[in-house]
PDB file of N, CA and C in Angstrom:
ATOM      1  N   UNK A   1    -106.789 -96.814 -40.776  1.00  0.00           N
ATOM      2  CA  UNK A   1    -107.099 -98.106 -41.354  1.00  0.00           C
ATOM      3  C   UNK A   1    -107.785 -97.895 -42.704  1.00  0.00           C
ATOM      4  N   UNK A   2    -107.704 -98.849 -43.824  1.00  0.00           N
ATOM      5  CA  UNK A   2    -107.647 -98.384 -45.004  1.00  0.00           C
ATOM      6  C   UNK A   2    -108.636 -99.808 -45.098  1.00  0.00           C
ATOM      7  N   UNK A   3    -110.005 -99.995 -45.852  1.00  0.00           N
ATOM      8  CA  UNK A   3    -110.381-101.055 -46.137  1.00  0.00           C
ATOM      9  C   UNK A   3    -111.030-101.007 -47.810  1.00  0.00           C
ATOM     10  N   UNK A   4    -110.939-101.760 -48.437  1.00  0.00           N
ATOM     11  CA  UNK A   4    -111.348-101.546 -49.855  1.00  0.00           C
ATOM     12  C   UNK A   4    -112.576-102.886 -50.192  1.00  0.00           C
ATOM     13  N   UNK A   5    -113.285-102.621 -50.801  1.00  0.00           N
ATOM     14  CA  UNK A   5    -114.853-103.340 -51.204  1.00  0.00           C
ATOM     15  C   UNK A   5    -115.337-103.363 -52.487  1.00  0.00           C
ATOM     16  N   UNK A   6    -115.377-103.903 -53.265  1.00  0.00           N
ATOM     17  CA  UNK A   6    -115.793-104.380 -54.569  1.00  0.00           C
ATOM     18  C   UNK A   6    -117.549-103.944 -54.889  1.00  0.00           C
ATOM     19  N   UNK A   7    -117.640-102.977 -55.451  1.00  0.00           N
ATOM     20  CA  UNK A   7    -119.356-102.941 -55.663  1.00  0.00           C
ATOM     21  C   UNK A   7    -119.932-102.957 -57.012  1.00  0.00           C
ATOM     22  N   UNK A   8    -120.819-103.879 -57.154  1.00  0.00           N
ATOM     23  CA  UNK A   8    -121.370-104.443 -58.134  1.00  0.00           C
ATOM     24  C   UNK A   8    -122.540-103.323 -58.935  1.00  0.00           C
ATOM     25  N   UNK A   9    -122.453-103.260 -59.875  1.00  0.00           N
ATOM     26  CA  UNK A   9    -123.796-102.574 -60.594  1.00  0.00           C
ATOM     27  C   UNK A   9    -125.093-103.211 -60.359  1.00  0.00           C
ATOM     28  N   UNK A  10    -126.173-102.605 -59.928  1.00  0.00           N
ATOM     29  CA  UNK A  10    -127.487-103.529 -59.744  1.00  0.00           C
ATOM     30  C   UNK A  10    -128.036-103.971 -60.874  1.00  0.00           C
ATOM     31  N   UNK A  11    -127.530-103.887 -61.853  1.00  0.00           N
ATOM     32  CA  UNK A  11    -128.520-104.009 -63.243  1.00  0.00           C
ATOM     33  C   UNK A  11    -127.725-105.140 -63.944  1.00  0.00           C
ATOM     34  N   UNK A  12    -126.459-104.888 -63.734  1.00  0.00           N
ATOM     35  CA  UNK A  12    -125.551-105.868 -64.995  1.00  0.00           C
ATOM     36  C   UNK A  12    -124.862-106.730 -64.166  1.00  0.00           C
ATOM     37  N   UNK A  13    -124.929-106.314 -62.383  1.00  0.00           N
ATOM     38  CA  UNK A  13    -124.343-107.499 -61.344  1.00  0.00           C
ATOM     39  C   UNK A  13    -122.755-107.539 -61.646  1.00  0.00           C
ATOM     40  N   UNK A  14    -121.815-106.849 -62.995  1.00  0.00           N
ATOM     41  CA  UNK A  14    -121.060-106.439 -62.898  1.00  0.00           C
ATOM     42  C   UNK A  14    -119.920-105.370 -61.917  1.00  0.00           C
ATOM     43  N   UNK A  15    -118.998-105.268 -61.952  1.00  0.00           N
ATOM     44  CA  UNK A  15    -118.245-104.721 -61.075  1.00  0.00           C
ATOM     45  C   UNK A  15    -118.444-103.064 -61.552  1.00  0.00           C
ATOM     46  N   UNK A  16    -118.456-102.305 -60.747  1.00  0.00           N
ATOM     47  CA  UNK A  16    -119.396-100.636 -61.109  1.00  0.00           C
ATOM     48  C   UNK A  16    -117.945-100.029 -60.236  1.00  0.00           C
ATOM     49  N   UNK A  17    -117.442-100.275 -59.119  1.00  0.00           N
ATOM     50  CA  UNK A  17    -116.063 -99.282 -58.722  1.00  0.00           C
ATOM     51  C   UNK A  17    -115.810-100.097 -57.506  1.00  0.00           C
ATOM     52  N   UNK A  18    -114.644 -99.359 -57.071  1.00  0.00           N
ATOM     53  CA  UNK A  18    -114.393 -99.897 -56.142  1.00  0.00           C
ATOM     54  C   UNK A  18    -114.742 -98.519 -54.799  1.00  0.00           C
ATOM     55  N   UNK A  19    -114.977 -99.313 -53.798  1.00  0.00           N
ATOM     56  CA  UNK A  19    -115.781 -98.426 -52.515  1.00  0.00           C
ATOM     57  C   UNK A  19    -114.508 -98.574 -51.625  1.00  0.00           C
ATOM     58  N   UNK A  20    -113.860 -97.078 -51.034  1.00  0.00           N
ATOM     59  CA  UNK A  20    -112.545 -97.451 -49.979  1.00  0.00           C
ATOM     60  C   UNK A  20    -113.627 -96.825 -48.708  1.00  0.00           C
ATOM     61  N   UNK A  21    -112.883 -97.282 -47.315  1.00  0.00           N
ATOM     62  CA  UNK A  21    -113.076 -96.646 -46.158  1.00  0.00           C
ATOM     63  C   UNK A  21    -111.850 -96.366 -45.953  1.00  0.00           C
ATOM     64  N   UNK A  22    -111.686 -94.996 -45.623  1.00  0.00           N
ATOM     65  CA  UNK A  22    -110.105 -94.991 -44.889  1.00  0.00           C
ATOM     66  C   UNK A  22    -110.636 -93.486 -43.971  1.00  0.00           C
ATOM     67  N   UNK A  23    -110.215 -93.486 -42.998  1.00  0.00           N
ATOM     68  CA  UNK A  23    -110.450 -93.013 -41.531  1.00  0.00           C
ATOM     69  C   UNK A  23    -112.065 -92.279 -41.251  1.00  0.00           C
ATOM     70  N   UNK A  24    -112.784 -93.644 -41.334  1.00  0.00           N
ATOM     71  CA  UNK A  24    -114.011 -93.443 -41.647  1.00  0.00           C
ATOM     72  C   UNK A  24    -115.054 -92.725 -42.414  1.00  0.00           C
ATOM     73  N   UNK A  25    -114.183 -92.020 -43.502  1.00  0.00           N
ATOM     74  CA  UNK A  25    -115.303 -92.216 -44.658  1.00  0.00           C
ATOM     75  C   UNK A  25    -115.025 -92.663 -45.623  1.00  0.00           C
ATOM     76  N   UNK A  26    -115.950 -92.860 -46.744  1.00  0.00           N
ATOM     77  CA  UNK A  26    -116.317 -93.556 -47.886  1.00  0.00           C
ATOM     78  C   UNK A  26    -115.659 -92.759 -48.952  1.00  0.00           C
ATOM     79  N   UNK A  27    -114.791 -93.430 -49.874  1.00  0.00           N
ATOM     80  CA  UNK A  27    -115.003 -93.013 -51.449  1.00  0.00           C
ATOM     81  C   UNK A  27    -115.377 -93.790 -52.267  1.00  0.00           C
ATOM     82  N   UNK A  28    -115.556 -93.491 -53.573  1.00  0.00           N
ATOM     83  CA  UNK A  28    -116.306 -94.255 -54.079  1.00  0.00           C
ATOM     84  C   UNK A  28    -114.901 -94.088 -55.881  1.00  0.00           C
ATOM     85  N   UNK A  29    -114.376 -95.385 -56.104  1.00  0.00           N
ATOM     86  CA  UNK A  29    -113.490 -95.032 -56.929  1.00  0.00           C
ATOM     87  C   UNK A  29    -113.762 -95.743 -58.446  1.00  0.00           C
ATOM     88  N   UNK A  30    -113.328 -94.776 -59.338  1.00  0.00           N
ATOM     89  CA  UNK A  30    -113.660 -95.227 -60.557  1.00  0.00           C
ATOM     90  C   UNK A  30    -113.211 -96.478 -60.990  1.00  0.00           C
ATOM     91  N   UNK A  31    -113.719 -96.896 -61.856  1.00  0.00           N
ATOM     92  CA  UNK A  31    -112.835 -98.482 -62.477  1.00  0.00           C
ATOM     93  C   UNK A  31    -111.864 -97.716 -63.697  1.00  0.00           C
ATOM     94  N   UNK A  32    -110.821 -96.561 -63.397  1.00  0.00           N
ATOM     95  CA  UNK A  32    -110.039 -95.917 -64.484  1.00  0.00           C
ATOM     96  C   UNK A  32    -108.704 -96.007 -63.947  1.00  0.00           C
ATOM     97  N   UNK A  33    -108.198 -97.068 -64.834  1.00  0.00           N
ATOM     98  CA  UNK A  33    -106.569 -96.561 -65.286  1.00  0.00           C
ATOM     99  C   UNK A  33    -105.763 -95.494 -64.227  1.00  0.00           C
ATOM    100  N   UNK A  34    -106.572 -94.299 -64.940  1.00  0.00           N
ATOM    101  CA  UNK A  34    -105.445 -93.374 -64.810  1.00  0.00           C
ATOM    102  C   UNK A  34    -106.173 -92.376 -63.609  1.00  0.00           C
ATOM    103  N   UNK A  35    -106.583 -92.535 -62.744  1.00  0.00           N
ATOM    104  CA  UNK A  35    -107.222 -92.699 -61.469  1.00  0.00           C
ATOM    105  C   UNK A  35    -106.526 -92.959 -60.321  1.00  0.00           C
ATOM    106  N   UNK A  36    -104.808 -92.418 -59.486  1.00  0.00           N
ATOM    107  CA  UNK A  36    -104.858 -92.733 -58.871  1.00  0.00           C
ATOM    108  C   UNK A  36    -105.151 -93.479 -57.292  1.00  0.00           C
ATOM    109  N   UNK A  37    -106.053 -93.404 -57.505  1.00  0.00           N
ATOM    110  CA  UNK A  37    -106.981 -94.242 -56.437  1.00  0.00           C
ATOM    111  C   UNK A  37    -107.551 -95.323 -56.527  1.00  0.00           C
ATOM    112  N   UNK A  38    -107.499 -95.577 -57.947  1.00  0.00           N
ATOM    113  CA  UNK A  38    -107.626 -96.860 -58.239  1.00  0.00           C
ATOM    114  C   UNK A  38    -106.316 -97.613 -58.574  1.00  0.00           C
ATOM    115  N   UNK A  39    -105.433 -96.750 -58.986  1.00  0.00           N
ATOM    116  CA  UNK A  39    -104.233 -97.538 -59.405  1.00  0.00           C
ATOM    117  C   UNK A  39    -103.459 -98.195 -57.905  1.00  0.00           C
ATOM    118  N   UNK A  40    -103.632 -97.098 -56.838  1.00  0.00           N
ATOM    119  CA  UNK A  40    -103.120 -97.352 -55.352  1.00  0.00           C
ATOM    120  C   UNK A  40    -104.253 -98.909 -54.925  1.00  0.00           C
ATOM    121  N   UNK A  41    -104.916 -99.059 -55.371  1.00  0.00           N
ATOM    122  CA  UNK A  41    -105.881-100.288 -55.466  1.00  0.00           C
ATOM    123  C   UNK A  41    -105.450-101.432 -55.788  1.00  0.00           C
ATOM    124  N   UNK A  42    -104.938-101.390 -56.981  1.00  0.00           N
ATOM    125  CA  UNK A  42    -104.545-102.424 -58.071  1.00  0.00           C
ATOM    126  C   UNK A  42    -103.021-103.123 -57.447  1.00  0.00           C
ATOM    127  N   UNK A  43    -102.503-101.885 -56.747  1.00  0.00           N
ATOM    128  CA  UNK A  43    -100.645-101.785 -55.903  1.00  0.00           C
ATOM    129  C   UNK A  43    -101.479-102.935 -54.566  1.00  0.00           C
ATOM    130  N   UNK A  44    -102.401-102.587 -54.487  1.00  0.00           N
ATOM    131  CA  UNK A  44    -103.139-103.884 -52.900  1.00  0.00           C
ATOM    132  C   UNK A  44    -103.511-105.100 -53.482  1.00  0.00           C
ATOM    133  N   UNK A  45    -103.887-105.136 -54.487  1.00  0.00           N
ATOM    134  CA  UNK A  45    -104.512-106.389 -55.082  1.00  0.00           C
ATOM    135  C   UNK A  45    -103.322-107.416 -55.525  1.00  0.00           C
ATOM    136  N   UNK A  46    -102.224-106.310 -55.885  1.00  0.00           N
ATOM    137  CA  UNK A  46    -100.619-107.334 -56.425  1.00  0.00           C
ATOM    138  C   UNK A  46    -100.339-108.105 -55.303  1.00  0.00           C
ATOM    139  N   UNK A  47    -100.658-107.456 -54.326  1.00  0.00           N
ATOM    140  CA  UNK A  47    -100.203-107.544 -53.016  1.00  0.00           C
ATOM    141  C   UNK A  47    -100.393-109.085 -52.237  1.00  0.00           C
ATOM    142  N   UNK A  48    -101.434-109.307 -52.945  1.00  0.00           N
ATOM    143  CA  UNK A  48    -102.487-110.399 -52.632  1.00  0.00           C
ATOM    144  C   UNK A  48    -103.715-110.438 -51.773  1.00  0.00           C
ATOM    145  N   UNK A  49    -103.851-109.173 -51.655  1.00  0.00           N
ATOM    146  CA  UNK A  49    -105.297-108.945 -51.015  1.00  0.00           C
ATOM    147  C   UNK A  49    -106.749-108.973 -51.956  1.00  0.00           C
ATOM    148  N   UNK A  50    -107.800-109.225 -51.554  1.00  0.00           N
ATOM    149  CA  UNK A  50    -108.832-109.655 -51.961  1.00  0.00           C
ATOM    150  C   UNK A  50    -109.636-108.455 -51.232  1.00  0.00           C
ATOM    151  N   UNK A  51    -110.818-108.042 -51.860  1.00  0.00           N
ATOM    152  CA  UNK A  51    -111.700-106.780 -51.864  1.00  0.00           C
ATOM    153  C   UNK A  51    -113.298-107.603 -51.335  1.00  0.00           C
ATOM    154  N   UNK A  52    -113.667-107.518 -50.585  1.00  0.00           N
ATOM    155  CA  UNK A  52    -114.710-108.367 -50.534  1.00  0.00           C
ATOM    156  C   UNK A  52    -115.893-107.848 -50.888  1.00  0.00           C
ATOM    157  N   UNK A  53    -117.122-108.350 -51.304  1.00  0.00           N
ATOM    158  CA  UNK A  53    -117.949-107.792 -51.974  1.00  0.00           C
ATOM    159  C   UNK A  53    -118.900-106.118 -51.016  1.00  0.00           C
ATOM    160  N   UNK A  54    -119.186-105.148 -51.639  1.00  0.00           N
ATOM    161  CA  UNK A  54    -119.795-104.260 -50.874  1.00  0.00           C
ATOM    162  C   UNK A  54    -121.329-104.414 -50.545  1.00  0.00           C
ATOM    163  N   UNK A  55    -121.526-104.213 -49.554  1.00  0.00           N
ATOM    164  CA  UNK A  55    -123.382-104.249 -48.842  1.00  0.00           C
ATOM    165  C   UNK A  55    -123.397-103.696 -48.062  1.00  0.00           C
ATOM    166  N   UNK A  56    -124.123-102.458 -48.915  1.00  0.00           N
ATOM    167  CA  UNK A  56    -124.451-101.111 -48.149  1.00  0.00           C
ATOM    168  C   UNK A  56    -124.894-100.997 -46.631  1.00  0.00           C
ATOM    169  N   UNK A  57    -125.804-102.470 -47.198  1.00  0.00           N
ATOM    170  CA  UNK A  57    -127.152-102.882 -45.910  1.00  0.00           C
ATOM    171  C   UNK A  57    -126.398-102.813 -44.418  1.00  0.00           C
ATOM    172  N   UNK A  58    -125.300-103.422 -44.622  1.00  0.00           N
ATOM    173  CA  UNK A  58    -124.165-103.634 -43.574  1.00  0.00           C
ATOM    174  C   UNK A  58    -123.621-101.665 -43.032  1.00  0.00           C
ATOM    175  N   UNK A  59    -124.085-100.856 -43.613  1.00  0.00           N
ATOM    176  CA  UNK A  59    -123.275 -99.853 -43.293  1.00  0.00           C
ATOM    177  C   UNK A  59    -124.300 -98.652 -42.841  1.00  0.00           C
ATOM    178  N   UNK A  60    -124.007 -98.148 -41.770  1.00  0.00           N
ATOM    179  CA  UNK A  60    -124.921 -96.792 -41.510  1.00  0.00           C
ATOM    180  C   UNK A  60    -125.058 -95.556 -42.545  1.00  0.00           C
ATOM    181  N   UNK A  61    -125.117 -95.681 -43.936  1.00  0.00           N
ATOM    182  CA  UNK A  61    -125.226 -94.575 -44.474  1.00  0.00           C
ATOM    183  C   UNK A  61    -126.465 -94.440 -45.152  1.00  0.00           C
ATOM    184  N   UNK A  62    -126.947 -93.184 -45.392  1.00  0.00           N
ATOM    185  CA  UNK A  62    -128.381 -92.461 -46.130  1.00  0.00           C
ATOM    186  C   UNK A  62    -128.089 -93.021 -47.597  1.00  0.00           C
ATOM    187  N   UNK A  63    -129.449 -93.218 -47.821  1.00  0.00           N
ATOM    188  CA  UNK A  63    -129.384 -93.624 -49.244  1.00  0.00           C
ATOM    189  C   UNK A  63    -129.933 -92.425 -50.181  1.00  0.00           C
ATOM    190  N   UNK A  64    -129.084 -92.082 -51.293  1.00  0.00           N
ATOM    191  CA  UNK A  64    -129.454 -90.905 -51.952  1.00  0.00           C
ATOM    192  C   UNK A  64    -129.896 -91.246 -53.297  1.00  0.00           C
ATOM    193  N   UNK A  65    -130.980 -90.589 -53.901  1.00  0.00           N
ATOM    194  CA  UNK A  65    -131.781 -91.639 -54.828  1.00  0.00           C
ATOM    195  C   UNK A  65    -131.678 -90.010 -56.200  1.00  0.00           C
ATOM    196  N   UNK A  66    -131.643 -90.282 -57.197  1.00  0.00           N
ATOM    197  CA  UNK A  66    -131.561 -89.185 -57.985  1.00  0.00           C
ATOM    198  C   UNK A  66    -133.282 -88.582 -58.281  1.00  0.00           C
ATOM    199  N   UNK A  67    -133.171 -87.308 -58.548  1.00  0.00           N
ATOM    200  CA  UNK A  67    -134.512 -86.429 -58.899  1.00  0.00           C
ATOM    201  C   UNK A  67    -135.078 -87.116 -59.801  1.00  0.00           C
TER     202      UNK A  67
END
């Protein structure tokens, strides 16, 4: 199962990448063109699917904070 999530930048509330789950883990995909993983994105969105917004809060993962 393949699910895709829209995640926002905390600062500009802008769109920062898109977040996939596919057989339970996370990637985290660039907003680039030439990125297939984002372009396989863009092939779902023609599609007429909608990305719903991401919240971490909702998800069991560690939060990793930089040095």
């Amino acid at each position: 199962m393949s699910i895709y999530y829209q995640s926002n930048n905390p600062i500009t509330n802008e769109l920062g990448c898109i977040v996939h789950l596919h057989d339970g883990l996370f990637s985290f995909i660039p907003l680039d063109i030439s990125n297939t993983d984002y372009q396989n994105y863009l092939l779902w969105v023609e599609e007429g699917n909608t990305a719903p917004l991401w919240k971490p809060e909702e998800h069991d993962l560690p939060i990793v904070t930089p040095p």
